[in-house]
C-alpha atoms as a PDB file:
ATOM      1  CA  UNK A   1       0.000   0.000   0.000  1.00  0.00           C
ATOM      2  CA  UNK A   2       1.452   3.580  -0.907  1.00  0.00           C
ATOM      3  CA  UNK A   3       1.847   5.925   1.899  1.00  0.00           C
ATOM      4  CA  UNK A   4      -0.372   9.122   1.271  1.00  0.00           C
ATOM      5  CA  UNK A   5       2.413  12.329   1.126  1.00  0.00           C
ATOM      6  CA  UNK A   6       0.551  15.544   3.536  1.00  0.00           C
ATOM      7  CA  UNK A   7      -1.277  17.627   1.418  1.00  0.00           C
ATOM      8  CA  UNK A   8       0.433  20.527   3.994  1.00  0.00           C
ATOM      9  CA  UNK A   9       3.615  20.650   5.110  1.00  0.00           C
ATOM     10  CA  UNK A  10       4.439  23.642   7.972  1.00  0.00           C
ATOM     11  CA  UNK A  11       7.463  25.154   7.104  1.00  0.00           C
ATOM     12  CA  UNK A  12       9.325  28.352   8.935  1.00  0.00           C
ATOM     13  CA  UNK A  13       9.599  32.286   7.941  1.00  0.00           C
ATOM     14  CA  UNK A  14      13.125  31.577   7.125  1.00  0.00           C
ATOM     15  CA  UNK A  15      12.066  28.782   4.928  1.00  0.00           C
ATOM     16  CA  UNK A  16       9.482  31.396   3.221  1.00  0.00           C
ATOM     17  CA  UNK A  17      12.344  33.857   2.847  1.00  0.00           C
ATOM     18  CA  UNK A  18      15.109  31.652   1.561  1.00  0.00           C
ATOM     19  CA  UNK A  19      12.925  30.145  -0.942  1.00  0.00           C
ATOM     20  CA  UNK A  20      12.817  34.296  -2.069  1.00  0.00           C
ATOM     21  CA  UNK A  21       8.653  33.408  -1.764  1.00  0.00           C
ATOM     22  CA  UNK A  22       8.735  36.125   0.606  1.00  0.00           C
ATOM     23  CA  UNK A  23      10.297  38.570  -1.951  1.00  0.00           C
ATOM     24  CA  UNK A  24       7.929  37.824  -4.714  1.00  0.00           C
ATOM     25  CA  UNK A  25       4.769  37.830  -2.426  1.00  0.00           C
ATOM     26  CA  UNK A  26       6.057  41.329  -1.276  1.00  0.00           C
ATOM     27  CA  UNK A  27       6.435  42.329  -5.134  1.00  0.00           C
ATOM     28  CA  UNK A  28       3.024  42.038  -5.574  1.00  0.00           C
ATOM     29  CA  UNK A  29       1.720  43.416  -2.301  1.00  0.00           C
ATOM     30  CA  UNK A  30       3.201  46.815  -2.816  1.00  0.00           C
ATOM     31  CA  UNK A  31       0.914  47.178  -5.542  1.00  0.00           C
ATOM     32  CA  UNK A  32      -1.234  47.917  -3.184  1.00  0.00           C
ATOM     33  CA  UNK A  33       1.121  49.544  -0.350  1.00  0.00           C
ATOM     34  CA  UNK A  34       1.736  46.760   1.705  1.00  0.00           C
ATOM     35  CA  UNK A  35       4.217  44.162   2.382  1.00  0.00           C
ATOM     36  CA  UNK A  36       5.157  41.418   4.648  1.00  0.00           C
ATOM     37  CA  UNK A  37       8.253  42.330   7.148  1.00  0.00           C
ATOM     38  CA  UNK A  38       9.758  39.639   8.903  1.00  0.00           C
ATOM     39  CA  UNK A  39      11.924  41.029  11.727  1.00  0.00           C
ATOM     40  CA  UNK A  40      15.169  39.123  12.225  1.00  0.00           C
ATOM     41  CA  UNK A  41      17.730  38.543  15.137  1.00  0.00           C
ATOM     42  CA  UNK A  42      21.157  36.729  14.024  1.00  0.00           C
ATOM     43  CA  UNK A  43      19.109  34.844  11.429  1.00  0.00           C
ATOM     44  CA  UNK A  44      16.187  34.242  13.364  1.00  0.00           C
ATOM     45  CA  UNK A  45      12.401  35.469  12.335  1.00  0.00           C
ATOM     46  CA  UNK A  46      11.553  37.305  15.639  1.00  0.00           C
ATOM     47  CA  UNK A  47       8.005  39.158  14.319  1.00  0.00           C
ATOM     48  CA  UNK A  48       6.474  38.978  11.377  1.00  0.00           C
ATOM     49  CA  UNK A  49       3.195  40.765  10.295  1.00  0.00           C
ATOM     50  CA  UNK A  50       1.342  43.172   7.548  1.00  0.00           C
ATOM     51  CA  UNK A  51       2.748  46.765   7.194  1.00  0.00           C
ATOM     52  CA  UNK A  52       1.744  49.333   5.019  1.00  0.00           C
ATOM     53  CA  UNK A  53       4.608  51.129   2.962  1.00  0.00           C
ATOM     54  CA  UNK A  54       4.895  54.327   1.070  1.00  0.00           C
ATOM     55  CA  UNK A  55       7.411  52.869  -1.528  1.00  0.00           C
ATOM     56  CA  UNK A  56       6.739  50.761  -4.475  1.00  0.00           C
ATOM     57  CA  UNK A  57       9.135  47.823  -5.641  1.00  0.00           C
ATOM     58  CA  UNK A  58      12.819  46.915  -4.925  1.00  0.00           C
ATOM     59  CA  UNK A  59      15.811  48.247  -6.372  1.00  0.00           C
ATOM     60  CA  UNK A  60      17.381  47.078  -9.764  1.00  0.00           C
ATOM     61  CA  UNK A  61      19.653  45.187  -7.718  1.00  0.00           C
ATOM     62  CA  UNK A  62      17.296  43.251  -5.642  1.00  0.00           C
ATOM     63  CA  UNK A  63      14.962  42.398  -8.420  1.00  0.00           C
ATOM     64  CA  UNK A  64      18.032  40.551 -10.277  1.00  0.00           C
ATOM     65  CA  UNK A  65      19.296  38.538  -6.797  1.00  0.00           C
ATOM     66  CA  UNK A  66      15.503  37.394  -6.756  1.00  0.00           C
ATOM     67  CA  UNK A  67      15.125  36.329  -9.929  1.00  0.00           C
ATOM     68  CA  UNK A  68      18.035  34.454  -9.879  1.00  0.00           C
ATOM     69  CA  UNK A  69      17.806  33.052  -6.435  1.00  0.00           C
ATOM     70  CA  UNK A  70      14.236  32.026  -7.173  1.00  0.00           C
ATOM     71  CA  UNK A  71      14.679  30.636 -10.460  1.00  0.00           C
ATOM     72  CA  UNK A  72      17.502  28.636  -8.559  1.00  0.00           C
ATOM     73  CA  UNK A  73      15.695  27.706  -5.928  1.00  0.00           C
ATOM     74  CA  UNK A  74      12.549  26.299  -8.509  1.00  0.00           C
ATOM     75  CA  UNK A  75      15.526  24.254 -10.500  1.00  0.00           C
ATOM     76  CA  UNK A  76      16.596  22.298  -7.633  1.00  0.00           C
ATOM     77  CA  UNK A  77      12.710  21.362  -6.304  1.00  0.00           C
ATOM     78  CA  UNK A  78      11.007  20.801  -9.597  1.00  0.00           C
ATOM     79  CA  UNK A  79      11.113  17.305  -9.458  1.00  0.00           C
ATOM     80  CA  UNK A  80       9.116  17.756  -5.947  1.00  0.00           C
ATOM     81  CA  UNK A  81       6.794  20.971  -7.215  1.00  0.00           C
ATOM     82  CA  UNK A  82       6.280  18.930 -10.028  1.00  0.00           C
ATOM     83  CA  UNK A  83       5.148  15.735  -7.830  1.00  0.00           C
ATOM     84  CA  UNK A  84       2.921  18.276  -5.750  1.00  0.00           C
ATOM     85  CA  UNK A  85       0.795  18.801  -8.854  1.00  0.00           C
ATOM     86  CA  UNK A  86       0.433  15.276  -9.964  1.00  0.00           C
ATOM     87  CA  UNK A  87      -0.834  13.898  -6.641  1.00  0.00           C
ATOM     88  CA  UNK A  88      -4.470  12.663  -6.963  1.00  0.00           C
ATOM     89  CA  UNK A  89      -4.430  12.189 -10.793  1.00  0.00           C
END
């Protein structure tokens, strides 16, 4: 019998923002003039809630690092994102 993989798997801040997840998410929200701000201590999320911001977008600079640390980061866990969306077929 095949084991059934969780449909939901908790995962941390830091997970969310070294995935950059928490850098595209934010792209999107300033649309509207918000964003998600995780506050950090030596690598460790200590807050994290909704703010509202007066700036739109990231620098030229930042917008390159997260494409390419995204696009990275979707390279080495396709063969798992890819799984994801089969299960149940």
């Amino acid at each position: 019998m095949e084991t059934e993989k969780p449909q939901i798997t908790k995962k941390t801040w830091s997970d969310f923002k070294d995935t950059r997840l928490l850098w595209w998410v934010n792209r999107t929200l300033h649309l509207f003039g918000w964003c998600i701000v995780l506050e950090m201590d030596n690598g460790v999320v200590k807050d994290c809630y909704p703010a509202r911001v007066t700036f739109r977008g990231f620098t030229e600079e930042t917008e390159t690092k997260g494409y390419l640390e995204l696009t990275e980061y979707l390279k080495s866990n396709i063969n798992d994102i890819s799984n994801d969306i089969n299960v149940g077929k």
